[in-house]
Every structure is written in C-alpha cells, then in structure tokens.
PDB file of N, CA and C in Angstrom:
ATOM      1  N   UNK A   1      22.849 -24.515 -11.537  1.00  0.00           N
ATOM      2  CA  UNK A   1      21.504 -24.044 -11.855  1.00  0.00           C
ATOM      3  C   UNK A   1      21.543 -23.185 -13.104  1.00  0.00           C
ATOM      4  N   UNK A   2      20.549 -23.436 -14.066  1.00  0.00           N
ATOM      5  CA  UNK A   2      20.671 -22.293 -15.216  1.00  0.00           C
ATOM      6  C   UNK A   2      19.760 -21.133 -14.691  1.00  0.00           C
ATOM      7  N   UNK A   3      20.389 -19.851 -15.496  1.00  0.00           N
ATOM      8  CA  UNK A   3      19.529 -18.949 -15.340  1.00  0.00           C
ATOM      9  C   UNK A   3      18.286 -18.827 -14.954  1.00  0.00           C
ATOM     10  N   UNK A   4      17.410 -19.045 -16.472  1.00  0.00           N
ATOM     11  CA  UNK A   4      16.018 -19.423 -15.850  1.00  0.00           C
ATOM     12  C   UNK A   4      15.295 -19.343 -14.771  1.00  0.00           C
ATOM     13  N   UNK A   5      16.394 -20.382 -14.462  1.00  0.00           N
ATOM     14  CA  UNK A   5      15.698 -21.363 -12.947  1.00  0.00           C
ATOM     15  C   UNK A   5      15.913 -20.405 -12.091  1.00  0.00           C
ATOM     16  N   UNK A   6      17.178 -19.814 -11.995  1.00  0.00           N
ATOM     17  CA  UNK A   6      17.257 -18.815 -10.736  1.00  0.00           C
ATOM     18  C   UNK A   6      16.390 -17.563 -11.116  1.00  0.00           C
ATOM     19  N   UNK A   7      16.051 -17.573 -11.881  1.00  0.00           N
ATOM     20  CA  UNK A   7      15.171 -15.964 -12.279  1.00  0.00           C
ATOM     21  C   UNK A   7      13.798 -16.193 -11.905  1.00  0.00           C
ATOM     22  N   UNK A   8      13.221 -17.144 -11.930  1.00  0.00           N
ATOM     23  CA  UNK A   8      11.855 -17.937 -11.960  1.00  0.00           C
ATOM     24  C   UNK A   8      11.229 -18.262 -10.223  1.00  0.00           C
ATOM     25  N   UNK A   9      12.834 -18.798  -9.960  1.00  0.00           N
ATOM     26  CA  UNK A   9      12.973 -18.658  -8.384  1.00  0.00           C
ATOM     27  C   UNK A   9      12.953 -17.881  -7.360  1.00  0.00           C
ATOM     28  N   UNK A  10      13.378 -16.447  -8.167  1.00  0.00           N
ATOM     29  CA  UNK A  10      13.937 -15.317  -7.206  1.00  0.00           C
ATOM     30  C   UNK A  10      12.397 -14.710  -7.587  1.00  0.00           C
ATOM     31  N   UNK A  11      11.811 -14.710  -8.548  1.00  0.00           N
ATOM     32  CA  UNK A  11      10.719 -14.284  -8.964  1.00  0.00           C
ATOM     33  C   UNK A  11       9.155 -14.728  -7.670  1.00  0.00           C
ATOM     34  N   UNK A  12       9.329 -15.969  -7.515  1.00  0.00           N
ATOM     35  CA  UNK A  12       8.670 -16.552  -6.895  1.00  0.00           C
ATOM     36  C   UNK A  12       8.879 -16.069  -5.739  1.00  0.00           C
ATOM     37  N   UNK A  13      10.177 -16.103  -4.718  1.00  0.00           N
ATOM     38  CA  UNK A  13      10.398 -15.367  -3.623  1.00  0.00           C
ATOM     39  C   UNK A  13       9.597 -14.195  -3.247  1.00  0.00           C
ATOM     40  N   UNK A  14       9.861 -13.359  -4.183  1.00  0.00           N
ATOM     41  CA  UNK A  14       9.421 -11.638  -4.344  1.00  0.00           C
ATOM     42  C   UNK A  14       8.005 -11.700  -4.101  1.00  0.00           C
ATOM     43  N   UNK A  15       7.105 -12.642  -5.124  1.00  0.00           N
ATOM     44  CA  UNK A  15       5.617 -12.628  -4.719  1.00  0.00           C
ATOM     45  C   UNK A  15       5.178 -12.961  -3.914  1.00  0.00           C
ATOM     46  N   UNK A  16       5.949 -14.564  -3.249  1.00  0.00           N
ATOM     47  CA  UNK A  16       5.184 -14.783  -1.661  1.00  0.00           C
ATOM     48  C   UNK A  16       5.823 -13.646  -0.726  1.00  0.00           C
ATOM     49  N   UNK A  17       6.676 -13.083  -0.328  1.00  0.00           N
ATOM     50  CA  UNK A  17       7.197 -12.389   0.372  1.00  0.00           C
ATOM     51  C   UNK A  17       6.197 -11.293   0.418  1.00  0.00           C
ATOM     52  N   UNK A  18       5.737 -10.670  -0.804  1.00  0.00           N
ATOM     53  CA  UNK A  18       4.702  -9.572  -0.642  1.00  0.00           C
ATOM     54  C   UNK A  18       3.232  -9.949  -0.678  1.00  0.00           C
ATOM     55  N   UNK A  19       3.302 -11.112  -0.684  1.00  0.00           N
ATOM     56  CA  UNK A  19       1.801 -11.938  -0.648  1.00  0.00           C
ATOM     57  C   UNK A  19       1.762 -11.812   1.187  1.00  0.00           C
ATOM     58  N   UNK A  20       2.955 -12.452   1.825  1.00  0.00           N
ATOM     59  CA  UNK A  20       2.976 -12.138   3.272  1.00  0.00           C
ATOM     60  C   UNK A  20       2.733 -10.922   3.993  1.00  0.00           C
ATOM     61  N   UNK A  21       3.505  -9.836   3.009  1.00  0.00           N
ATOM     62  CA  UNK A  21       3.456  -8.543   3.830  1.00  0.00           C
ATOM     63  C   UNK A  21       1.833  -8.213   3.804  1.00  0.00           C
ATOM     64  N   UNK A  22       1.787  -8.043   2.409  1.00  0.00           N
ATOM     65  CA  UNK A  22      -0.164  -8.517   2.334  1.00  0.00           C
ATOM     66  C   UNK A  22      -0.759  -8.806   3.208  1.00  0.00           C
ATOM     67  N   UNK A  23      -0.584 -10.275   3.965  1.00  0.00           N
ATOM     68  CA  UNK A  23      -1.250 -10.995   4.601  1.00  0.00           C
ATOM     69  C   UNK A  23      -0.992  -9.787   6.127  1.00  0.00           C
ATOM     70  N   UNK A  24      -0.163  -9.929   6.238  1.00  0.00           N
ATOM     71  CA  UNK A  24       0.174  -9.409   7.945  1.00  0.00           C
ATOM     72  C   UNK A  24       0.100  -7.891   8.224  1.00  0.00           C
ATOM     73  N   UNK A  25       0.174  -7.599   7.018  1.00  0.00           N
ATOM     74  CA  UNK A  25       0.068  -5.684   7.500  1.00  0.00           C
ATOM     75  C   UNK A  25      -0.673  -5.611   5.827  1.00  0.00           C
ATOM     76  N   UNK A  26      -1.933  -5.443   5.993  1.00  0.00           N
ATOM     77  CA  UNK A  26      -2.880  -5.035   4.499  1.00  0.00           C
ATOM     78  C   UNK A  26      -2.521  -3.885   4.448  1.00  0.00           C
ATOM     79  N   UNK A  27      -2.263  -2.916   5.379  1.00  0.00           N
ATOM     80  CA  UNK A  27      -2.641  -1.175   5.524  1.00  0.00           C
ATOM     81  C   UNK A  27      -0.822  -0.604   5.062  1.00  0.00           C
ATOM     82  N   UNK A  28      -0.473   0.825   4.657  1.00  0.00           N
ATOM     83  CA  UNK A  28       0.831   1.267   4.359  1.00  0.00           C
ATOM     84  C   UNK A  28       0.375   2.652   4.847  1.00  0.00           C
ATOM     85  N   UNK A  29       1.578   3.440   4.442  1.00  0.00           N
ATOM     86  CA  UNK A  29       1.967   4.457   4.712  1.00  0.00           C
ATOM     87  C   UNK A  29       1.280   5.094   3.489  1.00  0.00           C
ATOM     88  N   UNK A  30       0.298   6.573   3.882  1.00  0.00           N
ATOM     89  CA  UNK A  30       0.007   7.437   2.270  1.00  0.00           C
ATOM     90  C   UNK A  30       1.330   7.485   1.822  1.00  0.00           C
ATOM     91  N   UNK A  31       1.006   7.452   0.447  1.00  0.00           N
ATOM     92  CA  UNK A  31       2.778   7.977  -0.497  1.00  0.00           C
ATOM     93  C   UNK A  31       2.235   9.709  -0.599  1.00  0.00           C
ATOM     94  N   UNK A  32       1.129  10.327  -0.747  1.00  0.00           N
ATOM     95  CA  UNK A  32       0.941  11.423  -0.648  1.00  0.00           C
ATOM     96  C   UNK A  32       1.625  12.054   0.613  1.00  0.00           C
ATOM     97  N   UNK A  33       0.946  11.867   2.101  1.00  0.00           N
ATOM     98  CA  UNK A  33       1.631  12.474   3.399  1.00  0.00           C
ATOM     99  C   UNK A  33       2.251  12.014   3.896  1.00  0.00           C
ATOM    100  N   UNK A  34       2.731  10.701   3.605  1.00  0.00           N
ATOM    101  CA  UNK A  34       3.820   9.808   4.011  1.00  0.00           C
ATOM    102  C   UNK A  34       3.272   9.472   5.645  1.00  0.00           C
ATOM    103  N   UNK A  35       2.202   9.142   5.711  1.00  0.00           N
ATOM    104  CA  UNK A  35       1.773   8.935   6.896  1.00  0.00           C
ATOM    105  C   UNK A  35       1.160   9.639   8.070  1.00  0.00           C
ATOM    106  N   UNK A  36       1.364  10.986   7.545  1.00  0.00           N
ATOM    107  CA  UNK A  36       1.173  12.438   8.444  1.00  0.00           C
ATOM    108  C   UNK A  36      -0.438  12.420   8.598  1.00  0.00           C
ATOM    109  N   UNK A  37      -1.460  11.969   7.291  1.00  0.00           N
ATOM    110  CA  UNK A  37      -1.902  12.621   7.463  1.00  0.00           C
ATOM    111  C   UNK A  37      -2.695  14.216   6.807  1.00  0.00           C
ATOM    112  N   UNK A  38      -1.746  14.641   6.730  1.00  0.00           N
ATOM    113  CA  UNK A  38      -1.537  15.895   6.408  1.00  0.00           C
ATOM    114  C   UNK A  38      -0.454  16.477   6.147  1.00  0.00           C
ATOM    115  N   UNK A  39      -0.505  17.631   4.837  1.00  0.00           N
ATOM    116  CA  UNK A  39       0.612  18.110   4.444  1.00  0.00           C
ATOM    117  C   UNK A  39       1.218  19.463   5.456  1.00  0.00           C
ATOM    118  N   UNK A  40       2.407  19.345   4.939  1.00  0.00           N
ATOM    119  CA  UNK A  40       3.333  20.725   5.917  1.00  0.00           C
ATOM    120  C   UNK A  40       3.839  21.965   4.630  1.00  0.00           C
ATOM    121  N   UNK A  41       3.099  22.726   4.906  1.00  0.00           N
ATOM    122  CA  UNK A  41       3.292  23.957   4.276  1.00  0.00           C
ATOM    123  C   UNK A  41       4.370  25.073   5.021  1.00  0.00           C
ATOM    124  N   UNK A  42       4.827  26.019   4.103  1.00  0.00           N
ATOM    125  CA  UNK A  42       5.840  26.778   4.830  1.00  0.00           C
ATOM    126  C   UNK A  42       5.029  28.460   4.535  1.00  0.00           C
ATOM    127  N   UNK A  43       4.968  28.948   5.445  1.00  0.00           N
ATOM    128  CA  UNK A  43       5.093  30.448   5.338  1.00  0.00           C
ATOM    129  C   UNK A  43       5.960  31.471   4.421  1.00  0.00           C
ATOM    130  N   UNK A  44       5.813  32.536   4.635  1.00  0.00           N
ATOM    131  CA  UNK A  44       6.284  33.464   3.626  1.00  0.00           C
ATOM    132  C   UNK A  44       8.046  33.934   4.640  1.00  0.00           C
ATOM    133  N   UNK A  45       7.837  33.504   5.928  1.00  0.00           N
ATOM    134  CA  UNK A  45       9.383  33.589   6.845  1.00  0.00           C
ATOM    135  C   UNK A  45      10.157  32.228   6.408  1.00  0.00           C
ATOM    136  N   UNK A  46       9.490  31.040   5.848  1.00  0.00           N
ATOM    137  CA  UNK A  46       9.834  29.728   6.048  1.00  0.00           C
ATOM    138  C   UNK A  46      10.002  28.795   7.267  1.00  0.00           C
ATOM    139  N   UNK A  47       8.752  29.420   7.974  1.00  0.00           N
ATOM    140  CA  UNK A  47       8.694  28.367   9.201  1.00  0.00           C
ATOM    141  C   UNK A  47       7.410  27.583   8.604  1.00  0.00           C
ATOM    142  N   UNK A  48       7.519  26.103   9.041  1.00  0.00           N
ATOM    143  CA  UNK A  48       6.551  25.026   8.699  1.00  0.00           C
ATOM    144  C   UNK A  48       4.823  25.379   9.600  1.00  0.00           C
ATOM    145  N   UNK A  49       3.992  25.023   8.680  1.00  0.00           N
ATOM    146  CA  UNK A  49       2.776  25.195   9.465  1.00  0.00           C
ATOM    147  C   UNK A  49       2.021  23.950   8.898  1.00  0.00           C
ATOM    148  N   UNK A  50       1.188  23.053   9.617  1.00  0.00           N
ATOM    149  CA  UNK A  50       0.422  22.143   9.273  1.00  0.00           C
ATOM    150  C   UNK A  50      -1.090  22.601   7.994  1.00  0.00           C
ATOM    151  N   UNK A  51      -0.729  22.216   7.039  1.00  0.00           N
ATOM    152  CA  UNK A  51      -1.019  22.185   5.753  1.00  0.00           C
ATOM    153  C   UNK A  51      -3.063  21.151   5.834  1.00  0.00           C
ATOM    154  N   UNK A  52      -3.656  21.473   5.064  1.00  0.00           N
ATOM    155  CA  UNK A  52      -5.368  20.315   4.671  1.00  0.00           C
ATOM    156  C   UNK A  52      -4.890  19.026   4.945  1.00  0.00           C
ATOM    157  N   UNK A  53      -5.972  18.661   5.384  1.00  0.00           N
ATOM    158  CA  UNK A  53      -6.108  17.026   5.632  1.00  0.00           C
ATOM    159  C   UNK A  53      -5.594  16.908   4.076  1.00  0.00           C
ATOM    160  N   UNK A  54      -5.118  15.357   4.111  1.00  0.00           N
ATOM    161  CA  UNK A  54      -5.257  14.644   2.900  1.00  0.00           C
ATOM    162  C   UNK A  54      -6.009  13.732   2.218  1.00  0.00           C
ATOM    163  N   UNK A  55      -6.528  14.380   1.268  1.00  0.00           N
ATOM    164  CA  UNK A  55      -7.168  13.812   0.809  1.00  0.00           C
ATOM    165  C   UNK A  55      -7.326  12.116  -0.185  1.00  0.00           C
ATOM    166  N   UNK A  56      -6.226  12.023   0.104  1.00  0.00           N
ATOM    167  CA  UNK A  56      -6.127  10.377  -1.074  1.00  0.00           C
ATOM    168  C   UNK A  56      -6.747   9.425   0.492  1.00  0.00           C
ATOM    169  N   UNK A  57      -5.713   9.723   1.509  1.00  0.00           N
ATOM    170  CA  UNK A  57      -6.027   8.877   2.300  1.00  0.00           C
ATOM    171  C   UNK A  57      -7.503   9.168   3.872  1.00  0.00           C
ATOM    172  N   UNK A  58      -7.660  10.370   3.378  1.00  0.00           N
ATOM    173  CA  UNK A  58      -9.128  10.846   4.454  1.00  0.00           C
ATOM    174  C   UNK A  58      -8.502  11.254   5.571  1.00  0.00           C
ATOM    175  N   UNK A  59      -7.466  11.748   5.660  1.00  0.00           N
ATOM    176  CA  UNK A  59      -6.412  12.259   7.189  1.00  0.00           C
ATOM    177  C   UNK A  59      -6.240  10.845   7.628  1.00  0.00           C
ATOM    178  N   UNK A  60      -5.987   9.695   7.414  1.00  0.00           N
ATOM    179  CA  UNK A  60      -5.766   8.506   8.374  1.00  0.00           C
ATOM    180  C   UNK A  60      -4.185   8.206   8.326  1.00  0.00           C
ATOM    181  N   UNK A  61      -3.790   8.773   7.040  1.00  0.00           N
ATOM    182  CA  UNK A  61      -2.263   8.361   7.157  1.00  0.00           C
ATOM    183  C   UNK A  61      -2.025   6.897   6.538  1.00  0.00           C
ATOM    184  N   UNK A  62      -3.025   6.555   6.523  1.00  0.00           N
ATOM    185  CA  UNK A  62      -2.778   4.754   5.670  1.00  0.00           C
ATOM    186  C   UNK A  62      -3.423   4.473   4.271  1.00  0.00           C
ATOM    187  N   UNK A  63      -2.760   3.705   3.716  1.00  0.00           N
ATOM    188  CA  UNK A  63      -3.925   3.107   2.350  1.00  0.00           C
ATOM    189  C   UNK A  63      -3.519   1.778   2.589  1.00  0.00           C
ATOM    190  N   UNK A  64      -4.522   1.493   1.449  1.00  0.00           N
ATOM    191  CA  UNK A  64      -4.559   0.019   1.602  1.00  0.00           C
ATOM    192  C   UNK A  64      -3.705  -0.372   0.036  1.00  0.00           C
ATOM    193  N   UNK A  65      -3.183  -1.698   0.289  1.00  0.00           N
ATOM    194  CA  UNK A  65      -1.825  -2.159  -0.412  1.00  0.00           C
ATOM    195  C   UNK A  65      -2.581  -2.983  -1.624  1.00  0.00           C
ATOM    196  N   UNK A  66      -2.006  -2.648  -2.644  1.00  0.00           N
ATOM    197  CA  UNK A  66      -2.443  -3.330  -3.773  1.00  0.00           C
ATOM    198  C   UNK A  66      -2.500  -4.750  -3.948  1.00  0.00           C
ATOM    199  N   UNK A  67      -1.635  -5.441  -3.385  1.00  0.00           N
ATOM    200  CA  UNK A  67      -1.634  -7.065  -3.021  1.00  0.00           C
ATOM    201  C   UNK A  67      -3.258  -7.219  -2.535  1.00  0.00           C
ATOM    202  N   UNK A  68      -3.264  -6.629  -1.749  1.00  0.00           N
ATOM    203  CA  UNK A  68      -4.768  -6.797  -0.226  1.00  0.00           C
ATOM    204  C   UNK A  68      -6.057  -6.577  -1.598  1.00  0.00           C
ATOM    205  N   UNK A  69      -5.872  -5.102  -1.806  1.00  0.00           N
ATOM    206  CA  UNK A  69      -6.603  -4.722  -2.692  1.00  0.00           C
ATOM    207  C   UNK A  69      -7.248  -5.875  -3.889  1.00  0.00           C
ATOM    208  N   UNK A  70      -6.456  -6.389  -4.506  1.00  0.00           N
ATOM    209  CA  UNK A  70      -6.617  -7.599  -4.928  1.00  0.00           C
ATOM    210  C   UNK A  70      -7.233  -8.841  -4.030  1.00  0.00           C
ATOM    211  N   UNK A  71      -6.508  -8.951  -3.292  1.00  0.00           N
ATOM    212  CA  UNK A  71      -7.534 -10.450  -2.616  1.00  0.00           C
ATOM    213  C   UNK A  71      -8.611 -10.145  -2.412  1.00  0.00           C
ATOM    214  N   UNK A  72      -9.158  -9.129  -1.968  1.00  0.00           N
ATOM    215  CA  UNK A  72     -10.140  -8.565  -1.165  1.00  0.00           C
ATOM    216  C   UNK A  72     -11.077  -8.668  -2.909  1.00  0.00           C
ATOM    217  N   UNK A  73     -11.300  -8.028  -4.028  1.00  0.00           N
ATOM    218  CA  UNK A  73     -11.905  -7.890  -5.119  1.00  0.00           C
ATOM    219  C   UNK A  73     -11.701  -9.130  -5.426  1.00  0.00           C
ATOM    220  N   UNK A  74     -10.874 -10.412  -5.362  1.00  0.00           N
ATOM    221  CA  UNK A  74     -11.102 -11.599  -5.383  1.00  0.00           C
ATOM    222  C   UNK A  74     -11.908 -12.553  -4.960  1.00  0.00           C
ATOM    223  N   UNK A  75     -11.397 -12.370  -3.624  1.00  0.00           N
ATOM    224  CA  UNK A  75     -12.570 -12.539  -2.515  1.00  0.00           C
ATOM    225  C   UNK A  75     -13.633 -12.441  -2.631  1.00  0.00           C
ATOM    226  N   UNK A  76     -14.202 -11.317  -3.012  1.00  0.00           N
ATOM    227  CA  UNK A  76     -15.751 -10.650  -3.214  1.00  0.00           C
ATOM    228  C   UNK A  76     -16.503 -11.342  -4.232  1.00  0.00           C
ATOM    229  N   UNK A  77     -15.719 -11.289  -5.309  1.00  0.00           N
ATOM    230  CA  UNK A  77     -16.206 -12.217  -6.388  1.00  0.00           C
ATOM    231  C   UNK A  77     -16.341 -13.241  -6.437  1.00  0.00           C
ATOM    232  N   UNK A  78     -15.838 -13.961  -5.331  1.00  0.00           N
ATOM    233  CA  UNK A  78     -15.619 -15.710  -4.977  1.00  0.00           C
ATOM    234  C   UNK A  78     -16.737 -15.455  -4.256  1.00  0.00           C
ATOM    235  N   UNK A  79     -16.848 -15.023  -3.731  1.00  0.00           N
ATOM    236  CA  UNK A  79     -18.725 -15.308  -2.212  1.00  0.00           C
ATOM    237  C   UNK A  79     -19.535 -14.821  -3.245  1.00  0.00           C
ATOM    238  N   UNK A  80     -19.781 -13.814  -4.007  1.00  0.00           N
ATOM    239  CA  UNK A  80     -20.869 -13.425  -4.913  1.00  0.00           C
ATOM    240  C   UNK A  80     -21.242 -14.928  -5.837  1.00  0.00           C
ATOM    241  N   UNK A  81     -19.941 -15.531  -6.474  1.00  0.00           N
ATOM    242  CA  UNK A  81     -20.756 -16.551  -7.216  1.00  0.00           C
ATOM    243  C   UNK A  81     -20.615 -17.680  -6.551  1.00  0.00           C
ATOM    244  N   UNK A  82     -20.498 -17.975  -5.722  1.00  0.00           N
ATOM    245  CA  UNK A  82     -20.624 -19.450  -4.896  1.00  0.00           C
ATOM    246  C   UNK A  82     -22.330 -18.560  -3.954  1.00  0.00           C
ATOM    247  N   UNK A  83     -22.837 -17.889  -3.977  1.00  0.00           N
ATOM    248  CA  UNK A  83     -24.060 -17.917  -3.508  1.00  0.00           C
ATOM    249  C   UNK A  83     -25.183 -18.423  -4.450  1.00  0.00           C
TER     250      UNK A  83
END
C-alpha cells in the first residue's frame, strides 16, 4: 500500500468512528466542570467546598458534541428548504 492510501484510510476511520460516537452518545462531559456540574473551590484552611453552578453547561454537566452540533444545523437547513 502507498502512503497516501494508508493516510486517506486511517483518515476515513477517524471520521466514521466519531460520526458513530455522534450518532450514539450526541451529549459529553463539560470540559469546564468535567461533568460536575459545578466547580470545587478551596477555602483559606484548603478544604474543598462546592463552588457556582456552571455556567457553559447550565449545571447539567453535559454539552453537546460538535459532530451532533453539526448534523443537527444540517438537518435544520435540510427541512427549512425542502418545505
């Protein structure tokens, strides 16, 4: 096999693979609270205390995945002009 081909190939892998994760789990982990939620703040002793909702994700702990994000604004635009 020449290069190329395997680069083109492995390339292709990578996108359906995250086209799948896409498909089967749209939702992730905030990269802000890492899922919490909410941040963990420390005191002036350095014991942890639960920190503001977060705001990127609304306290839910999830966002939605840029793959999804895309179909979905695809999507939308496909039913808007086929009406």
């Amino acid at each position: 096999m020449s290069l190329p081909l395997l680069a083109s190939a492995c390339l292709l892998s990578v996108t359906l693979g995250y086209g799948v994760k896409c498909w089967l789990s749209p939702f992730g982990d905030c990269r802000t609270c890492h899922g919490m939620g909410h941040g963990f703040k420390t005191d002036r002793k350095g014991r942890t205390k639960r920190g503001r909702d977060c705001r990127r994700c609304q306290a839910t702990g999830k966002r939605i995945r840029v793959g999804r994000w895309i179909y979905n604004r695809a999507a939308c635009t496909y039913r808007a002009g086929t009406r």
